[in-house]
C-alpha atoms as a PDB file:
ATOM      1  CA  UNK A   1      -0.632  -1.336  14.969  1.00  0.00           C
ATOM      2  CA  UNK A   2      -1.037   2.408  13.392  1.00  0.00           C
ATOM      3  CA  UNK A   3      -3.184   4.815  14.622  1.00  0.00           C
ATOM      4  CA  UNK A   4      -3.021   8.383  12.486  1.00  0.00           C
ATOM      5  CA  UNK A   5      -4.574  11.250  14.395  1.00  0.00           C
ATOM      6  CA  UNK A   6      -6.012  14.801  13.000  1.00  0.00           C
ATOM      7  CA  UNK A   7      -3.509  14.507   9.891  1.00  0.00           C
ATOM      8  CA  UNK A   8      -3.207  18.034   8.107  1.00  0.00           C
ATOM      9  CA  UNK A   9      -0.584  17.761   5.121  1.00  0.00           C
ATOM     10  CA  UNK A  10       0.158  20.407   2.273  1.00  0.00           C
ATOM     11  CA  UNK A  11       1.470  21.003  -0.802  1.00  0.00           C
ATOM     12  CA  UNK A  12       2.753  24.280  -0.665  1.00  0.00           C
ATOM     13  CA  UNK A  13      -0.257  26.643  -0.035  1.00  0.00           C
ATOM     14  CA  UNK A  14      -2.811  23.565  -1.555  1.00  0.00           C
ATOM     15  CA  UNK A  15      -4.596  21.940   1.980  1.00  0.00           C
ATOM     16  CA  UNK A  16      -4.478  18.369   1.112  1.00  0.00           C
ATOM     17  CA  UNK A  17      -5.315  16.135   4.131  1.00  0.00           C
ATOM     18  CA  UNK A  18      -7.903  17.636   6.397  1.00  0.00           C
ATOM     19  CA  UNK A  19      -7.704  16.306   9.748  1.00  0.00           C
ATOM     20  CA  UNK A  20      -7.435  12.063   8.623  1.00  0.00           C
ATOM     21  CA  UNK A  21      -7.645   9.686  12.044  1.00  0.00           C
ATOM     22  CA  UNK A  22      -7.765   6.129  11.270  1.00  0.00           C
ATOM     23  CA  UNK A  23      -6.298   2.959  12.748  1.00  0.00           C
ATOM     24  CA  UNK A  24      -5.184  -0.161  11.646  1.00  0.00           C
ATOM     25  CA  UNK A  25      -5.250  -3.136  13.234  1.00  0.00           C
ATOM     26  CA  UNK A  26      -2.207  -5.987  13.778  1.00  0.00           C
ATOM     27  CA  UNK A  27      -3.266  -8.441  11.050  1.00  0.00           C
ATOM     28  CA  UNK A  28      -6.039  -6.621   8.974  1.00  0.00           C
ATOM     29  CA  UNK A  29      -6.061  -5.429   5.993  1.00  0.00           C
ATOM     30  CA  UNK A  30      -7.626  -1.689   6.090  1.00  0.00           C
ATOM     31  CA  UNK A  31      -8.833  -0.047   2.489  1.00  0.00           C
ATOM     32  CA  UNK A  32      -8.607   3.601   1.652  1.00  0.00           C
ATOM     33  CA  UNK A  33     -11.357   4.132  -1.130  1.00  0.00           C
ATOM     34  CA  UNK A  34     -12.482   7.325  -3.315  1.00  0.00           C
ATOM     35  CA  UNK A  35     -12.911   9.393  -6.263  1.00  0.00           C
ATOM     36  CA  UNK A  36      -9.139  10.413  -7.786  1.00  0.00           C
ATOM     37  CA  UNK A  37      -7.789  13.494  -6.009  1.00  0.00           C
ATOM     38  CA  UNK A  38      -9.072  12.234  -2.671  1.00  0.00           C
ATOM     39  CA  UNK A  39      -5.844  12.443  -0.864  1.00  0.00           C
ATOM     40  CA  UNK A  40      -5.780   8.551  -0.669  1.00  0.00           C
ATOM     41  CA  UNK A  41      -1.796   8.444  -2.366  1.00  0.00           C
ATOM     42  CA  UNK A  42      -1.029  11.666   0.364  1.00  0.00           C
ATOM     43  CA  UNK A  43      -2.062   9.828   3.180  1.00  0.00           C
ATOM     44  CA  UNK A  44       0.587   6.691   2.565  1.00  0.00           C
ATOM     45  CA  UNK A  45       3.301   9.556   1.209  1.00  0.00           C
ATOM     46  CA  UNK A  46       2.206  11.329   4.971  1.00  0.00           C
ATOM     47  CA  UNK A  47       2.727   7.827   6.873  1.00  0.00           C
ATOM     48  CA  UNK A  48       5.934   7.043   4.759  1.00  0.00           C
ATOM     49  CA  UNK A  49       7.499  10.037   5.463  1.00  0.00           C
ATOM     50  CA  UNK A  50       8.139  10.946   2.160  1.00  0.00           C
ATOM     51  CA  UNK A  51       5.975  14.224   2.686  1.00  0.00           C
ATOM     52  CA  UNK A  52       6.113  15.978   5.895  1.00  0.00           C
ATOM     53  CA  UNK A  53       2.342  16.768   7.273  1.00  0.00           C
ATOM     54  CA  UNK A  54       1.892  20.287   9.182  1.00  0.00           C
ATOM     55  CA  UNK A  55      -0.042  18.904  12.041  1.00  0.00           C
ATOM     56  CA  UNK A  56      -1.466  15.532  13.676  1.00  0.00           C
ATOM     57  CA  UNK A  57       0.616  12.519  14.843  1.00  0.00           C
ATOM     58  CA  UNK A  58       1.189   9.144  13.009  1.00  0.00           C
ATOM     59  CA  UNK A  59       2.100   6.492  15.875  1.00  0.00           C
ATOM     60  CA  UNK A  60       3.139   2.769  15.101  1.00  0.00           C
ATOM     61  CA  UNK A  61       3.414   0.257  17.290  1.00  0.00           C
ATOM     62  CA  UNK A  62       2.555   2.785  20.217  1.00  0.00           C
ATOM     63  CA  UNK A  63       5.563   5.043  19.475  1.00  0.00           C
ATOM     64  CA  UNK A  64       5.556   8.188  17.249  1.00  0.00           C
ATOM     65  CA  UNK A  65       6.902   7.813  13.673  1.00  0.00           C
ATOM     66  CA  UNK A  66       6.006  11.740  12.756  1.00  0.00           C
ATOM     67  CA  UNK A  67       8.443  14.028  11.343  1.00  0.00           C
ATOM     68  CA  UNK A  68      10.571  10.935  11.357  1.00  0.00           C
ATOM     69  CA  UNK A  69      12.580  10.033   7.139  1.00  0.00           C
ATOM     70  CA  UNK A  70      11.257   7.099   5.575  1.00  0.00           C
ATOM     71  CA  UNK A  71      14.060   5.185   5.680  1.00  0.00           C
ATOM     72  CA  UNK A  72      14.034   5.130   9.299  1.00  0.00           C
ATOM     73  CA  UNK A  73      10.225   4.251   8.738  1.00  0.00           C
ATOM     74  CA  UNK A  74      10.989   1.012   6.560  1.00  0.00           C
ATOM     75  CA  UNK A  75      13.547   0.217   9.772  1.00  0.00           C
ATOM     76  CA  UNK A  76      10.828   0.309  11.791  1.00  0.00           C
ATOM     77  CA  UNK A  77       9.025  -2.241   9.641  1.00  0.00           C
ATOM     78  CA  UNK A  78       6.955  -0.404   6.943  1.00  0.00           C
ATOM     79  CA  UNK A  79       7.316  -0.839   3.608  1.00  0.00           C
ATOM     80  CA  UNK A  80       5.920   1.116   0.623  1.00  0.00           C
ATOM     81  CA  UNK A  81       4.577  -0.314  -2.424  1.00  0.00           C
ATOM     82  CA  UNK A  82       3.831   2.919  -5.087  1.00  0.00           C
ATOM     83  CA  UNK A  83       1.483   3.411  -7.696  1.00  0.00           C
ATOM     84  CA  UNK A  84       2.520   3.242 -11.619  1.00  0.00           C
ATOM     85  CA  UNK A  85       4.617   0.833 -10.713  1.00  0.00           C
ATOM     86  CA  UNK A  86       8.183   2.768 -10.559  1.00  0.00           C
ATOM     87  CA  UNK A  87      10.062  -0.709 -11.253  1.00  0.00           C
ATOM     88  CA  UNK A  88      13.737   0.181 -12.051  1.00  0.00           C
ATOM     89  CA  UNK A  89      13.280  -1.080 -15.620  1.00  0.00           C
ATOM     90  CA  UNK A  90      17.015  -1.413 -16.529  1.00  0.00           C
ATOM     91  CA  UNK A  91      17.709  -3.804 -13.288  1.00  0.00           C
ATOM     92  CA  UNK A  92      17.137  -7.250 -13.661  1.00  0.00           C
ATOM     93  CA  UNK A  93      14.175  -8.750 -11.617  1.00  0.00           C
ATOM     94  CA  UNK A  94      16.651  -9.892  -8.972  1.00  0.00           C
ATOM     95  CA  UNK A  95      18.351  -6.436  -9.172  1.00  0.00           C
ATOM     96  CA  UNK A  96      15.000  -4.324  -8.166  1.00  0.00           C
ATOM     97  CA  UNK A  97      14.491  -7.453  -5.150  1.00  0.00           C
ATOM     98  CA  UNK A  98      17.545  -6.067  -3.721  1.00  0.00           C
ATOM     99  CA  UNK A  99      16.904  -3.043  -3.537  1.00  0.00           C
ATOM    100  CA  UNK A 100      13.884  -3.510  -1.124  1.00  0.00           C
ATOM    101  CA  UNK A 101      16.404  -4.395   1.102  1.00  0.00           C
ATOM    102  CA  UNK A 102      18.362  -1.232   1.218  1.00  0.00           C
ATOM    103  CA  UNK A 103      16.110   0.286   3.450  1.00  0.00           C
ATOM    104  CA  UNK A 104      16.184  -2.159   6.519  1.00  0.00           C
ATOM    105  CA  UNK A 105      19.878  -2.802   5.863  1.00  0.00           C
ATOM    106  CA  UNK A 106      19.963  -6.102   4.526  1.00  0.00           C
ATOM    107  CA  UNK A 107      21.659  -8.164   2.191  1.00  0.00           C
ATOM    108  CA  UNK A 108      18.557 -10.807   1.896  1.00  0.00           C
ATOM    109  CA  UNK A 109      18.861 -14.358   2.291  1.00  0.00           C
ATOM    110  CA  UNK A 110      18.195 -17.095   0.510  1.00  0.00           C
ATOM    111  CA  UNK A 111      14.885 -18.022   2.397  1.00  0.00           C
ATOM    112  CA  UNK A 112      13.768 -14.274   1.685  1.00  0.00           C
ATOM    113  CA  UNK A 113      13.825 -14.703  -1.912  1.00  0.00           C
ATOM    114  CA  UNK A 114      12.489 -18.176  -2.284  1.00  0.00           C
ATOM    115  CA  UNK A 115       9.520 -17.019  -0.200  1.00  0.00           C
ATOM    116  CA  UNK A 116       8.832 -14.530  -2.840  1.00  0.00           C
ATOM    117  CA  UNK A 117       9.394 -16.528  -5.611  1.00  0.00           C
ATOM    118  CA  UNK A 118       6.627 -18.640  -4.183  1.00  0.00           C
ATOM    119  CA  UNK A 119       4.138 -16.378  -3.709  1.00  0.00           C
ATOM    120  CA  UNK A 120       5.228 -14.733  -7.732  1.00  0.00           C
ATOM    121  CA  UNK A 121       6.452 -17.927  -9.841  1.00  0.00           C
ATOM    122  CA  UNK A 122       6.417 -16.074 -12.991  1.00  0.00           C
ATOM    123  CA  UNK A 123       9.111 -13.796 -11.721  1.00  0.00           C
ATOM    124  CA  UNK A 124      11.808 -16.756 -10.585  1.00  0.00           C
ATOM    125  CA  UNK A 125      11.519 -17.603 -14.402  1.00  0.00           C
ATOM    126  CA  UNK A 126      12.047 -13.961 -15.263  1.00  0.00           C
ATOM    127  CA  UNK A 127      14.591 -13.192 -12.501  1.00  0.00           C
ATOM    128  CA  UNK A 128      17.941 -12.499 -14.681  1.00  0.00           C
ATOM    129  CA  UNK A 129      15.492 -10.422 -17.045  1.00  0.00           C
ATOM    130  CA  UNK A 130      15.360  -6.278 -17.491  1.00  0.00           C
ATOM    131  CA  UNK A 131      12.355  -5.203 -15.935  1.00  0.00           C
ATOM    132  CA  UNK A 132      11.624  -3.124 -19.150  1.00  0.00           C
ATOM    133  CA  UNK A 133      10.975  -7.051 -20.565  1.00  0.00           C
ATOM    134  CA  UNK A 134       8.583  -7.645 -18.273  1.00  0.00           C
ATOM    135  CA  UNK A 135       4.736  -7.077 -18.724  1.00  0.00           C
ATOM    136  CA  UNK A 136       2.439  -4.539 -17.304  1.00  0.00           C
ATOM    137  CA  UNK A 137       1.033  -7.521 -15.039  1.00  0.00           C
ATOM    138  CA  UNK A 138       4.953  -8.873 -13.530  1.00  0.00           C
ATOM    139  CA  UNK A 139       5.708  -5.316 -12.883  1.00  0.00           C
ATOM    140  CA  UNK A 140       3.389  -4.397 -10.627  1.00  0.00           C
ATOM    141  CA  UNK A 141       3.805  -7.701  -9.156  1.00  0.00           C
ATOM    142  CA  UNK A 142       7.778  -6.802  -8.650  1.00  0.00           C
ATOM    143  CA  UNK A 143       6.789  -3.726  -6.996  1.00  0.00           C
ATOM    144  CA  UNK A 144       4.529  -5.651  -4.572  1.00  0.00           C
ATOM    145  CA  UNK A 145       7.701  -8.183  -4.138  1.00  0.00           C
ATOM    146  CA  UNK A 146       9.923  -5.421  -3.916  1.00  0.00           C
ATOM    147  CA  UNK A 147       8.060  -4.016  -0.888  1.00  0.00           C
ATOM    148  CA  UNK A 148       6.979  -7.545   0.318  1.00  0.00           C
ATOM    149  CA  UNK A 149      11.007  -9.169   0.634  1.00  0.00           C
ATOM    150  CA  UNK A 150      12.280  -7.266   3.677  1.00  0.00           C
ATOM    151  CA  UNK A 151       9.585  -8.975   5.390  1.00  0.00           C
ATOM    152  CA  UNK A 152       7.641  -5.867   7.161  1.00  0.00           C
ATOM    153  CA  UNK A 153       5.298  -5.903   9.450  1.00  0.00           C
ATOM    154  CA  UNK A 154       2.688  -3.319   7.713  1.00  0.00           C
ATOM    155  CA  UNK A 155       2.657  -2.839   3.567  1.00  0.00           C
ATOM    156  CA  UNK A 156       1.816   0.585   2.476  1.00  0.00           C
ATOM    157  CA  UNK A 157       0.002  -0.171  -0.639  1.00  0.00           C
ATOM    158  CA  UNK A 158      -1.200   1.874  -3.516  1.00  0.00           C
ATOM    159  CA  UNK A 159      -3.419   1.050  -6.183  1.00  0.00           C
ATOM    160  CA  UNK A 160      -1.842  -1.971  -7.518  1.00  0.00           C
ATOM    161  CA  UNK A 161      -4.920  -3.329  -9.628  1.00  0.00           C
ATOM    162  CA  UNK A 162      -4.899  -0.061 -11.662  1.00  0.00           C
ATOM    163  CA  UNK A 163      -4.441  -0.611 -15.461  1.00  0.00           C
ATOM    164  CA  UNK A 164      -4.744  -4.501 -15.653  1.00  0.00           C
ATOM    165  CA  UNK A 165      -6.486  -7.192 -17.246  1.00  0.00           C
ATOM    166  CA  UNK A 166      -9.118  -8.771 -14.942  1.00  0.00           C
ATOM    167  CA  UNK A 167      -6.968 -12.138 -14.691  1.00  0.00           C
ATOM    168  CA  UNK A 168      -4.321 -10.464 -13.203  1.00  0.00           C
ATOM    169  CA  UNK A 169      -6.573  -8.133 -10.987  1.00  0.00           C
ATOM    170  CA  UNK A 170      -7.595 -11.819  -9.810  1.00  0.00           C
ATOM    171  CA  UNK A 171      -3.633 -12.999  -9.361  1.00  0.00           C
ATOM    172  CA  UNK A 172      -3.170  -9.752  -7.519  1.00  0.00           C
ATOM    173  CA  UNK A 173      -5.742  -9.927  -5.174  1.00  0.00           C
ATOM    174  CA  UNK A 174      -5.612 -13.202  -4.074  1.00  0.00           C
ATOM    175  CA  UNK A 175      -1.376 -12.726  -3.394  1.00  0.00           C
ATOM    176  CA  UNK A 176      -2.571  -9.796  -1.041  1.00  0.00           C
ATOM    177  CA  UNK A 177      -5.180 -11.890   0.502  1.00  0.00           C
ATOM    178  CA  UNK A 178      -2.474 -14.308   0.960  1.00  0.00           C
ATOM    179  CA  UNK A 179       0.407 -12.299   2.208  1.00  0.00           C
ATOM    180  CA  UNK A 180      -1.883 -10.871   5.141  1.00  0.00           C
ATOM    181  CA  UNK A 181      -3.111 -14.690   6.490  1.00  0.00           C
ATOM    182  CA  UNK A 182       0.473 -15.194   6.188  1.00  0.00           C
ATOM    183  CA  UNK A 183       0.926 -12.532   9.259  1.00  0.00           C
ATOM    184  CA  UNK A 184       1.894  -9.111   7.125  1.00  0.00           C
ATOM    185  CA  UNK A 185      -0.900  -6.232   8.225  1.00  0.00           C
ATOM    186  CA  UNK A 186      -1.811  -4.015   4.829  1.00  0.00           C
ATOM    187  CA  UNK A 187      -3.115  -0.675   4.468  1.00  0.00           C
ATOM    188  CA  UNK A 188      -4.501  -0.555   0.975  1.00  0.00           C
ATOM    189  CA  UNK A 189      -5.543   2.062  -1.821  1.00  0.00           C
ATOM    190  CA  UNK A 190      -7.749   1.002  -3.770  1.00  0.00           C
ATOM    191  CA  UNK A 191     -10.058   2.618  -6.397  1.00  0.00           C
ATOM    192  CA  UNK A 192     -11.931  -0.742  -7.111  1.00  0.00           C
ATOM    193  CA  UNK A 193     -15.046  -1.144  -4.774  1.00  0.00           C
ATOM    194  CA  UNK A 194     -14.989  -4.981  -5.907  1.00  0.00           C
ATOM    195  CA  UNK A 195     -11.438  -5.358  -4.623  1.00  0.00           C
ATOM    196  CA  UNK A 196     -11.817  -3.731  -1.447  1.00  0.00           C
ATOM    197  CA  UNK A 197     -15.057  -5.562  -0.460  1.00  0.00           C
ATOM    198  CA  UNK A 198     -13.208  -8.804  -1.170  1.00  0.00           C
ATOM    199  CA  UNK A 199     -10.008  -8.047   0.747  1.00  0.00           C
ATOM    200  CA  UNK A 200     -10.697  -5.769   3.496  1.00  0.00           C
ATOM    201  CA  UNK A 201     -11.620  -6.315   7.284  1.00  0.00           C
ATOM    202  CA  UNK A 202     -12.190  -2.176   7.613  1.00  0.00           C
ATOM    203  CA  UNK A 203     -12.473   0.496   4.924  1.00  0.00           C
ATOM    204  CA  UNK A 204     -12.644   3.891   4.689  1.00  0.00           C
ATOM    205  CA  UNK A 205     -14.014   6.061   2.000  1.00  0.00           C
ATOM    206  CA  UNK A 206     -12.265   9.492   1.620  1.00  0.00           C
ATOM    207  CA  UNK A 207     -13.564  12.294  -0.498  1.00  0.00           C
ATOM    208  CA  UNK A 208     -11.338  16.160  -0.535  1.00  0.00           C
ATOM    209  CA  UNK A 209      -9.035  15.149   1.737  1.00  0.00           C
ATOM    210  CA  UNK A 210     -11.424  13.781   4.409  1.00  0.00           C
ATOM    211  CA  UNK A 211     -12.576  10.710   5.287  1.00  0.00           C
ATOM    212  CA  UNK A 212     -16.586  10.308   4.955  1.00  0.00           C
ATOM    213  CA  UNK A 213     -17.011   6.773   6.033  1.00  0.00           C
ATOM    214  CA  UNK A 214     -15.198   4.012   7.817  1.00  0.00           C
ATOM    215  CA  UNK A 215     -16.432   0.733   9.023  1.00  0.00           C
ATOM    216  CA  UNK A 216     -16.939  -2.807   7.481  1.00  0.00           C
ATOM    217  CA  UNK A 217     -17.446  -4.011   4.124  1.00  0.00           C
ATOM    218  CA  UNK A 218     -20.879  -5.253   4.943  1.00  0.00           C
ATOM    219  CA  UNK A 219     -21.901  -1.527   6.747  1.00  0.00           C
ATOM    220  CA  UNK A 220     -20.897   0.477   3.755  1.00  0.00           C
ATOM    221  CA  UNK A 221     -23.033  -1.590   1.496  1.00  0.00           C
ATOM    222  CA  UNK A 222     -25.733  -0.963   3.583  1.00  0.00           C
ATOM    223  CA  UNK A 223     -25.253   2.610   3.252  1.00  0.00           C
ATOM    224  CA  UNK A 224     -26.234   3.161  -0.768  1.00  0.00           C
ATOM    225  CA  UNK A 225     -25.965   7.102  -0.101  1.00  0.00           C
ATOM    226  CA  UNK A 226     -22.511   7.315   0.809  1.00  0.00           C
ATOM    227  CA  UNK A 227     -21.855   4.894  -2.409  1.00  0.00           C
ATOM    228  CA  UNK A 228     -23.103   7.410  -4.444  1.00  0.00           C
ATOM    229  CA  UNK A 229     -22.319  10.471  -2.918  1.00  0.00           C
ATOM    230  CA  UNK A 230     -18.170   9.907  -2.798  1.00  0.00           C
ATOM    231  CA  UNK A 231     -17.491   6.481  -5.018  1.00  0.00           C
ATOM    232  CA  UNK A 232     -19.242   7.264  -8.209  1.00  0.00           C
ATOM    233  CA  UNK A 233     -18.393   9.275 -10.988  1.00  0.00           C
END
């Protein structure tokens, strides 16, 4: 579904991404893992379009989707779930939905929204509320929503366990396992090992804007050295 090949991006004179080829597959869910300052957050701002990289190609569904603005991207059927949340906090629940729409040019039907509300009951009961009412846990679950309602083919997601309580690391993880047997491919950042094991058909560890490992959950426990050498502190 998205193959990135010999990605360079910058910002300004700083050389972030260093030559990143990956692919993901229709249906998978692929896991970016490392250290902070990676590049991991670069790479989905790179595919996104919301930074420009200097070199490589980024092709989805066999066409080219470099150089090209992000919201043509989300036409295409990407979406883009950021980190720290970024939830519009003086919209109402159903206010922020809406806006994942504006990208794909859609007004959202009814089915869209109950669909959501079924895979995140505690924000139908919240739905007229502020999103500054809303707990660290619903937000970042209104962000995944948010990116989740247009109904695209391949989730950009970043970090989304970071900062919460274990339960709701739980409720999180097991919506994302859920969305993708439900036919929506992810590409995931994730900075807990624990959470990318459990999801994840491929992952790939990057360290300084590289990648230093990709293959299978199983291989990369195998592998204790490249554990230690890029995924501990």
């Amino acid at each position: 579904m998205l193959r990135v090949e010999g990605l360079h991006t910058y910002y300004a004179e700083a050389h972030i991404l260093q030559g990143i080829s990956l692919q993901v597959q229709d249906g998978e869910i692929a896991t970016i893992i490392g250290r902070n300052g990676a590049g991991k957050t670069t790479l989905l701002r790179s595919i996104m379009g919301i930074v420009k990289p200097k070199r490589g190609q980024i092709i989805f569904e066999g066409e080219s989707i470099s150089g090209l603005p992000p919201e043509r991207i989300a036409r295409r059927g990407i979406s883009w779930v950021p980190e720290e949340r970024r939830v519009l906090t003086n919209l109402t629940v159903m206010e922020n939905l809406r806006l994942g729409m504006l990208g794909v040019r859609r007004n959202g039907s009814q089915s869209d929204f109950d669909q959501i509300f079924d895979y995140f009951p505690q924000l139908k009961e919240r739905m007229g509320q502020e999103g500054r009412h809303l707990s660290g846990g619903e937000q970042q679950m209104l962000v995944i929503a948010r990116g989740l309602v247009a109904r695209p083919k391949l989730m950009l997601v970043d970090e989304p366990t970071e900062g919460l309580s274990p339960l709701i690391v739980h409720t999180v993880t097991e919506v994302l396992r859920r969305i993708n047997a439900e036919g929506t491919t992810i590409l995931l950042v994730e900075q807990t090992l624990e959470v990318a094991l459990a999801l994840s058909r491929t992952i790939y560890v990057m360290d300084q804007g590289r990648l230093q490992f990709s293959g299978s959950p199983a291989e990369l426990l195998q592998d204790p050295s490249i554990q230690e050498r890029f995924l501990t502190i």
